[in-house]
N, C-alpha and C. Protein backbone atom coordinates (compact mmCIF):
# COMPACT_ATOMS: atom_id res chain seq x y z
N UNK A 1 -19.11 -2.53 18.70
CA UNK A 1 -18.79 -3.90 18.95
C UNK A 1 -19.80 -4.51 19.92
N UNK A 2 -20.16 -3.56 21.14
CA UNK A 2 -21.45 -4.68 21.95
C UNK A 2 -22.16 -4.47 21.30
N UNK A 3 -22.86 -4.01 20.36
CA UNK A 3 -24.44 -4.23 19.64
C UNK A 3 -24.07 -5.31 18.84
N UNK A 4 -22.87 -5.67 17.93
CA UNK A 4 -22.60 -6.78 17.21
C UNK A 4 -23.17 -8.03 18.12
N UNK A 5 -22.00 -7.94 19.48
CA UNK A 5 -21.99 -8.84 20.09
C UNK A 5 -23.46 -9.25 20.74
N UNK A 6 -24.01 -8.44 21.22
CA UNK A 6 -25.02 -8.16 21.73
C UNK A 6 -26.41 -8.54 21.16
N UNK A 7 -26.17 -8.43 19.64
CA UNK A 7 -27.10 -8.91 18.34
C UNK A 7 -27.05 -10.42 17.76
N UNK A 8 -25.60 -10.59 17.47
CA UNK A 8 -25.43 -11.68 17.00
C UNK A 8 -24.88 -12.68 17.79
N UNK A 9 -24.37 -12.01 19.36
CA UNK A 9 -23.84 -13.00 19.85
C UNK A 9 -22.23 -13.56 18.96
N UNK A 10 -21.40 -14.00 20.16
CA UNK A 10 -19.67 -14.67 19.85
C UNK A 10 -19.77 -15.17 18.43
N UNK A 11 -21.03 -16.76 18.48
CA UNK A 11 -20.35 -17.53 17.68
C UNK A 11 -20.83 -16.18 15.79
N UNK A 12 -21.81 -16.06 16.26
CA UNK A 12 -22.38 -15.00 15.18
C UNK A 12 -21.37 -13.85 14.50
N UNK A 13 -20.70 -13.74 15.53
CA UNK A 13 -19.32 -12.38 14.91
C UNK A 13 -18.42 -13.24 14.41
N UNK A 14 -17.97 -14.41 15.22
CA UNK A 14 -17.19 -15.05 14.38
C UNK A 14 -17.39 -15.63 12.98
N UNK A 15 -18.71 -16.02 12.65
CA UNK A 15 -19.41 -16.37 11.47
C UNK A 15 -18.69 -15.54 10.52
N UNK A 16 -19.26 -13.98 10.57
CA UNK A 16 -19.14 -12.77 9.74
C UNK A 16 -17.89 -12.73 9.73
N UNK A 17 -16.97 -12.62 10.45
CA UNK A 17 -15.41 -12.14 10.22
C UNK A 17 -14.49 -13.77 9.47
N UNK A 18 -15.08 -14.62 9.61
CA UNK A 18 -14.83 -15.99 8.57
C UNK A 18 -15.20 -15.65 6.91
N UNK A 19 -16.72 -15.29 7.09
CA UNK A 19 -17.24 -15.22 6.31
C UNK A 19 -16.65 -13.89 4.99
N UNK A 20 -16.02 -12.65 5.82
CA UNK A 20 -15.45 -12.25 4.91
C UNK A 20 -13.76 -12.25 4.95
N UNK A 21 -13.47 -13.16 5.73
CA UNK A 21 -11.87 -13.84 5.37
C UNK A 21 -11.95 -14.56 4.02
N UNK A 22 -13.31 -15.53 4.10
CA UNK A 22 -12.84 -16.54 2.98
C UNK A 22 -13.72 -15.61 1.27
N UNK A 23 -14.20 -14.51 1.65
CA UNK A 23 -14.36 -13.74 0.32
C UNK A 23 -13.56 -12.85 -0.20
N UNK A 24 -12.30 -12.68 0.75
CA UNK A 24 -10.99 -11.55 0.51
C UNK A 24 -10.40 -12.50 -0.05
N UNK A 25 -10.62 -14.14 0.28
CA UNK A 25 -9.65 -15.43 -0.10
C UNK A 25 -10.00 -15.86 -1.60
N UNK A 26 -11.46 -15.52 -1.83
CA UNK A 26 -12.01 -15.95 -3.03
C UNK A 26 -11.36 -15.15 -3.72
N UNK A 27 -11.33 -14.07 -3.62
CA UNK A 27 -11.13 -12.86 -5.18
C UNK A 27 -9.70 -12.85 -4.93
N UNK A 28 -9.22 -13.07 -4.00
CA UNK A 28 -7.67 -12.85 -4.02
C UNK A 28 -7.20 -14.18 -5.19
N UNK A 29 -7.96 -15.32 -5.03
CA UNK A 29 -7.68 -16.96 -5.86
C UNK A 29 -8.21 -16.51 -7.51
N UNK A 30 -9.47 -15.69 -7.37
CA UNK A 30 -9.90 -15.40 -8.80
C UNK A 30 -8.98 -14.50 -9.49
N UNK A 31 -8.74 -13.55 -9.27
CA UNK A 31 -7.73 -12.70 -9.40
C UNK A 31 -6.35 -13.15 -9.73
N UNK A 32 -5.77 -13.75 -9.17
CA UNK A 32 -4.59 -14.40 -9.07
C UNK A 32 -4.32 -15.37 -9.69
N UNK A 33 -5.42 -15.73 -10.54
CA UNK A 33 -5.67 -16.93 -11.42
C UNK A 33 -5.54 -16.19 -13.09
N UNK A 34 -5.55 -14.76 -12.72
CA UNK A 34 -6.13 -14.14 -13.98
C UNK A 34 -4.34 -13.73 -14.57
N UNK A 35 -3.98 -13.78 -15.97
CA UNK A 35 -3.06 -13.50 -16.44
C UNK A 35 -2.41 -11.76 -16.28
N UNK A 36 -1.42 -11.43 -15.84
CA UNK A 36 -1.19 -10.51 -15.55
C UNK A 36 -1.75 -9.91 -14.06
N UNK A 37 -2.07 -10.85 -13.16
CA UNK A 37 -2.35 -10.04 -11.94
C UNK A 37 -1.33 -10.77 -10.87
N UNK A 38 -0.92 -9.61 -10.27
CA UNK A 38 -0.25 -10.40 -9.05
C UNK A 38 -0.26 -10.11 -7.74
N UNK A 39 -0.61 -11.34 -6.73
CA UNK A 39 -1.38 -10.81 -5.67
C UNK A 39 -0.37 -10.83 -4.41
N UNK A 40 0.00 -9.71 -4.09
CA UNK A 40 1.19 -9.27 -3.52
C UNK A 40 1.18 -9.73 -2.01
N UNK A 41 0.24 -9.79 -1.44
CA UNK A 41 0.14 -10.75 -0.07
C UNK A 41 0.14 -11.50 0.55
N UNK A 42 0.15 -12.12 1.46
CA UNK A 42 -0.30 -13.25 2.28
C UNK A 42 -2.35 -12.90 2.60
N UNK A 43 -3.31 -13.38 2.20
CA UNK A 43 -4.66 -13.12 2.41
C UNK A 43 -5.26 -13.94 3.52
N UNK A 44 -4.58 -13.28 5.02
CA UNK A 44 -5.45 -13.97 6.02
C UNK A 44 -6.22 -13.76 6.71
N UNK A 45 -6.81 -12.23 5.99
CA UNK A 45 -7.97 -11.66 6.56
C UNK A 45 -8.88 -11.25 5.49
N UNK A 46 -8.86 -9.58 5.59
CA UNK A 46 -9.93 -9.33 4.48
C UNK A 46 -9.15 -8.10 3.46
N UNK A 47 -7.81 -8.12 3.29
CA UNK A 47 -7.29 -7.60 2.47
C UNK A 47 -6.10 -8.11 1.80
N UNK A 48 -6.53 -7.41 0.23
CA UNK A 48 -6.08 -8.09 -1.16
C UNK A 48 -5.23 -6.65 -1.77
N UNK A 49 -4.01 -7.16 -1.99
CA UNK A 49 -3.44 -6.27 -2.54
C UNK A 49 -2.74 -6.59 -3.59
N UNK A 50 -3.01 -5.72 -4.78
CA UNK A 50 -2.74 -5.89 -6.18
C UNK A 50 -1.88 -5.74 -7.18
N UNK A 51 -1.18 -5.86 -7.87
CA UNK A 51 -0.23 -5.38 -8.92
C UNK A 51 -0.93 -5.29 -10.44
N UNK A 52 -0.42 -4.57 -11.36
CA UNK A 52 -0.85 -5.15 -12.93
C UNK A 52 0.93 -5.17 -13.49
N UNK A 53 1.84 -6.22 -12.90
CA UNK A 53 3.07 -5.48 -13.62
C UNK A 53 3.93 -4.40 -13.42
N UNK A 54 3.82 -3.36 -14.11
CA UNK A 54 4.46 -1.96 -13.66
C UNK A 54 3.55 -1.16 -12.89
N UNK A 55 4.28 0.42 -12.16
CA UNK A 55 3.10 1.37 -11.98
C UNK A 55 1.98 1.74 -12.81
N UNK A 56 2.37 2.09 -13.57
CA UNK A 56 2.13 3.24 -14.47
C UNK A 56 0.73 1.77 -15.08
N UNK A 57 0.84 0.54 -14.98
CA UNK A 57 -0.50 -0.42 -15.69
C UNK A 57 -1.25 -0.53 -14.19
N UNK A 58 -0.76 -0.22 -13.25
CA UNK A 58 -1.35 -0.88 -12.04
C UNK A 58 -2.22 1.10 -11.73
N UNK A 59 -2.35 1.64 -12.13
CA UNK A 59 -2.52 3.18 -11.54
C UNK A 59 -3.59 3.23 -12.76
N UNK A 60 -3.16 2.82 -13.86
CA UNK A 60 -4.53 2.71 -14.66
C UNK A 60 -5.70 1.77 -14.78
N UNK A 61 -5.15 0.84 -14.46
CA UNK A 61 -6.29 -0.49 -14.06
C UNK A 61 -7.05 0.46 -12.81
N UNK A 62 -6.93 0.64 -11.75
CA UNK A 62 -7.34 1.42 -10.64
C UNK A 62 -7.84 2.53 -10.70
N UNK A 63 -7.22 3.40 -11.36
CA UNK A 63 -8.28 4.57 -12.02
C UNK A 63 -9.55 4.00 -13.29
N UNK A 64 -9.08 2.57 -13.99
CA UNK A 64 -10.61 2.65 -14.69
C UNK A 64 -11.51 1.58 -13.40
N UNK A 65 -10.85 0.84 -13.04
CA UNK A 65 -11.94 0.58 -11.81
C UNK A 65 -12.98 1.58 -11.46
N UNK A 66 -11.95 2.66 -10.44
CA UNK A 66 -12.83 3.50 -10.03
C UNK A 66 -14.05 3.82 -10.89
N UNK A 67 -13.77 4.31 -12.39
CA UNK A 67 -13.87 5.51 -13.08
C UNK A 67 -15.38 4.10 -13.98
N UNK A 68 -15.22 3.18 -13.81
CA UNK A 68 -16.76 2.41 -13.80
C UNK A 68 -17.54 2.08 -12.97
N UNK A 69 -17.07 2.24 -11.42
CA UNK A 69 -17.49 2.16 -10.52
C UNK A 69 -18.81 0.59 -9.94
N UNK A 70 -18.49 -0.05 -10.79
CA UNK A 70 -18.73 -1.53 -10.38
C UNK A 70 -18.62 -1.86 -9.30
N UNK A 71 -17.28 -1.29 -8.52
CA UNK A 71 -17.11 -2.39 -7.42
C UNK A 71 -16.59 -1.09 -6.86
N UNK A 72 -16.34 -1.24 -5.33
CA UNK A 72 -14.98 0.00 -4.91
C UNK A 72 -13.98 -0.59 -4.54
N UNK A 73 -12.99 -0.13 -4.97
CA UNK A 73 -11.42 -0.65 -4.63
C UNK A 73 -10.92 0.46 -4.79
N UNK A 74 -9.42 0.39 -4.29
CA UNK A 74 -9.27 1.86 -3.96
C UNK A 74 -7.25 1.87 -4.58
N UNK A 75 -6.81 2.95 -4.80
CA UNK A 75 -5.42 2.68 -5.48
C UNK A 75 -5.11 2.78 -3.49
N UNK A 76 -2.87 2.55 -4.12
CA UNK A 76 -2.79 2.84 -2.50
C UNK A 76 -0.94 2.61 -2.87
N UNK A 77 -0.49 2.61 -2.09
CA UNK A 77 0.87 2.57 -2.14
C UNK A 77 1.72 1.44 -0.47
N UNK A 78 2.15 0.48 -1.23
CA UNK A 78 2.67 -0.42 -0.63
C UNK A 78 4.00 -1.18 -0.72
N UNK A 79 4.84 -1.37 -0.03
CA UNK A 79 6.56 -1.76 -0.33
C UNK A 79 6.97 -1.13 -1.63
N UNK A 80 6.48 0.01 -1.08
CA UNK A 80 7.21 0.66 -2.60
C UNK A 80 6.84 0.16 -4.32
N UNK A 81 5.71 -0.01 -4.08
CA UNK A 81 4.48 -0.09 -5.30
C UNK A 81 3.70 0.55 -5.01
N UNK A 82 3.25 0.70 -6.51
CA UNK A 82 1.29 1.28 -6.46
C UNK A 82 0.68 -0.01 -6.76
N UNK A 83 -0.31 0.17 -5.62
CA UNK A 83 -1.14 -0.90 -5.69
C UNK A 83 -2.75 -0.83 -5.71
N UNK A 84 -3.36 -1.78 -6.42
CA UNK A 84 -4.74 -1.68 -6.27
C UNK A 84 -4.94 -2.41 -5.14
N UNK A 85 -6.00 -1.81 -4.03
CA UNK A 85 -6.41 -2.44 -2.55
C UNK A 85 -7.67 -2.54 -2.88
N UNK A 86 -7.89 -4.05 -2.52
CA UNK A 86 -9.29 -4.64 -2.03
C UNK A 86 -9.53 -5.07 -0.81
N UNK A 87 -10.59 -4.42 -0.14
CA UNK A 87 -10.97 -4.71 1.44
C UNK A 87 -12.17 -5.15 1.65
N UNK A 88 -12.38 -6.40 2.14
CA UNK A 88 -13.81 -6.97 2.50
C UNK A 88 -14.50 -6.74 3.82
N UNK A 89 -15.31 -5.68 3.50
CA UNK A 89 -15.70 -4.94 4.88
C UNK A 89 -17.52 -5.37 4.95
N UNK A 90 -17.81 -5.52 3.94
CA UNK A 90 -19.29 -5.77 4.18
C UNK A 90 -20.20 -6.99 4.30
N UNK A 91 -20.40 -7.19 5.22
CA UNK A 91 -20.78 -8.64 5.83
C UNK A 91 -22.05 -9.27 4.82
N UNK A 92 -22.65 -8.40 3.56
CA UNK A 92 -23.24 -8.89 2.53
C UNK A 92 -22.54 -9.70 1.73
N UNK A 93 -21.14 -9.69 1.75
CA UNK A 93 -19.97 -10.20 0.50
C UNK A 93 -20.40 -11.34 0.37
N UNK A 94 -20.74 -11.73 -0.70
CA UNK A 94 -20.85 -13.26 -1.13
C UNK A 94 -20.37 -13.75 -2.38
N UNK A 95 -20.67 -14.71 -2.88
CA UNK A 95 -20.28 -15.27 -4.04
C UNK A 95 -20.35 -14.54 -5.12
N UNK A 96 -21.86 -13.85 -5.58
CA UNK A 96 -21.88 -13.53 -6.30
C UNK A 96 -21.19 -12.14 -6.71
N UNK A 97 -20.80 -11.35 -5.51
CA UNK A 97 -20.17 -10.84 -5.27
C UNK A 97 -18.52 -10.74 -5.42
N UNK A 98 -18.06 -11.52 -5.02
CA UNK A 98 -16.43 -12.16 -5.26
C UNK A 98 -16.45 -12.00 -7.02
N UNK A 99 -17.71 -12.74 -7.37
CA UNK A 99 -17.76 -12.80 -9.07
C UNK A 99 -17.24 -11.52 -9.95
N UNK A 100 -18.61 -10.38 -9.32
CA UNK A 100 -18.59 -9.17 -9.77
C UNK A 100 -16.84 -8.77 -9.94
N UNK A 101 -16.32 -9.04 -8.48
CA UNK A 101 -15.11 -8.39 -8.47
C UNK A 101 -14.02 -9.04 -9.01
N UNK A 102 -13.91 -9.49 -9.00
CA UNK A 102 -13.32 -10.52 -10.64
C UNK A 102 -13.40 -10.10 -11.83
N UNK A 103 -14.47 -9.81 -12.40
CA UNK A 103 -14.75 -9.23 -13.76
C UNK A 103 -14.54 -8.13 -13.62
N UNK A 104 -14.84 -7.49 -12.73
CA UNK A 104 -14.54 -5.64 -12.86
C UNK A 104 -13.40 -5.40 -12.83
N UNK A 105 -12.05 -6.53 -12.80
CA UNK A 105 -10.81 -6.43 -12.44
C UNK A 105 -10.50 -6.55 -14.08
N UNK A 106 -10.68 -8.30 -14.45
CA UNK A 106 -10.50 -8.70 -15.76
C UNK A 106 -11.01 -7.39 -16.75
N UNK A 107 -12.12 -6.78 -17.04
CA UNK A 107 -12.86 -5.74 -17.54
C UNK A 107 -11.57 -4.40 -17.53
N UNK A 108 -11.51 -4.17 -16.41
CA UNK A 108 -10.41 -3.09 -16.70
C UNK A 108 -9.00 -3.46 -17.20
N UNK A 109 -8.43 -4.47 -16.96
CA UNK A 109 -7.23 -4.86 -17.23
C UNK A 109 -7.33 -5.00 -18.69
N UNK A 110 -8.45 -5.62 -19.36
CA UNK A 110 -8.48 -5.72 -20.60
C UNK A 110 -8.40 -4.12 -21.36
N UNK A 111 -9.47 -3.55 -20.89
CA UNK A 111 -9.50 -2.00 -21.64
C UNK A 111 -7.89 -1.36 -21.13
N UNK A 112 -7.00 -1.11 -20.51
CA UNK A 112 -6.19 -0.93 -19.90
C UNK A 112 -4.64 -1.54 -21.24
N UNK A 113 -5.32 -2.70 -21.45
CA UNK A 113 -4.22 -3.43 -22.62
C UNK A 113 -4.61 -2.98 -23.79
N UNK A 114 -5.96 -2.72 -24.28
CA UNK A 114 -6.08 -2.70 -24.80
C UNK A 114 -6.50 -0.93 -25.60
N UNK A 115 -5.73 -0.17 -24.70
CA UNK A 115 -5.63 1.35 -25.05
C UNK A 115 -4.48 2.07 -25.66
């Protein structure tokens, strides 16, 4: 944390920790826009947590995530669901980025329906 601070200076950390609030906010809106996803949180930081419906669609969407490895998201277990977790940890996250993770969501959900 002092080399952050130390590097980028207050307003500079605050930049970055905005900056990936409102890209946990993007994919949580893209996502959540998408038929069959449901976004189980409140997103006021940098984590997105996921549903596809039942377990058993939400454990396979998440294993073909992984298993194309596009993006990393990770399975996880939450209020008594399985859930797919998305965490915006890398201060590169950008748009085009948010994009990727969008489609790598839509992409599996489709193969997932369509097995």
């Amino acid at each position: 944390m002092w080399a952050a601070l130390k590097s980028l200076g207050r307003d500079g950390v605050a930049a970055q920790v905005g900056g990936l609030a409102a890209a946990a906010a993007a994919i949580a809106a893209g996502l959540g826009a998408l038929d069959g996803v449901e976004v189980l949180n409140d997103v006021g930081y940098t984590q997105v947590c996921l549903a596809f419906g039942d377990d058993d669609t939400t454990r396979a969407v998440t294993a073909r995530i992984i298993e194309e490895g596009k993006v990393w998201m990770s399975g996880s277990h939450w209020r008594d669901r399985h859930i797919l977790r998305v965490s915006v940890s890398n201060w590169h996250t950008a748009g085009e980025d948010v994009a990727t993770a969008v489609d790598a969501v839509r992409s599996a959900l489709a193969a997932v329906r369509n097995s």
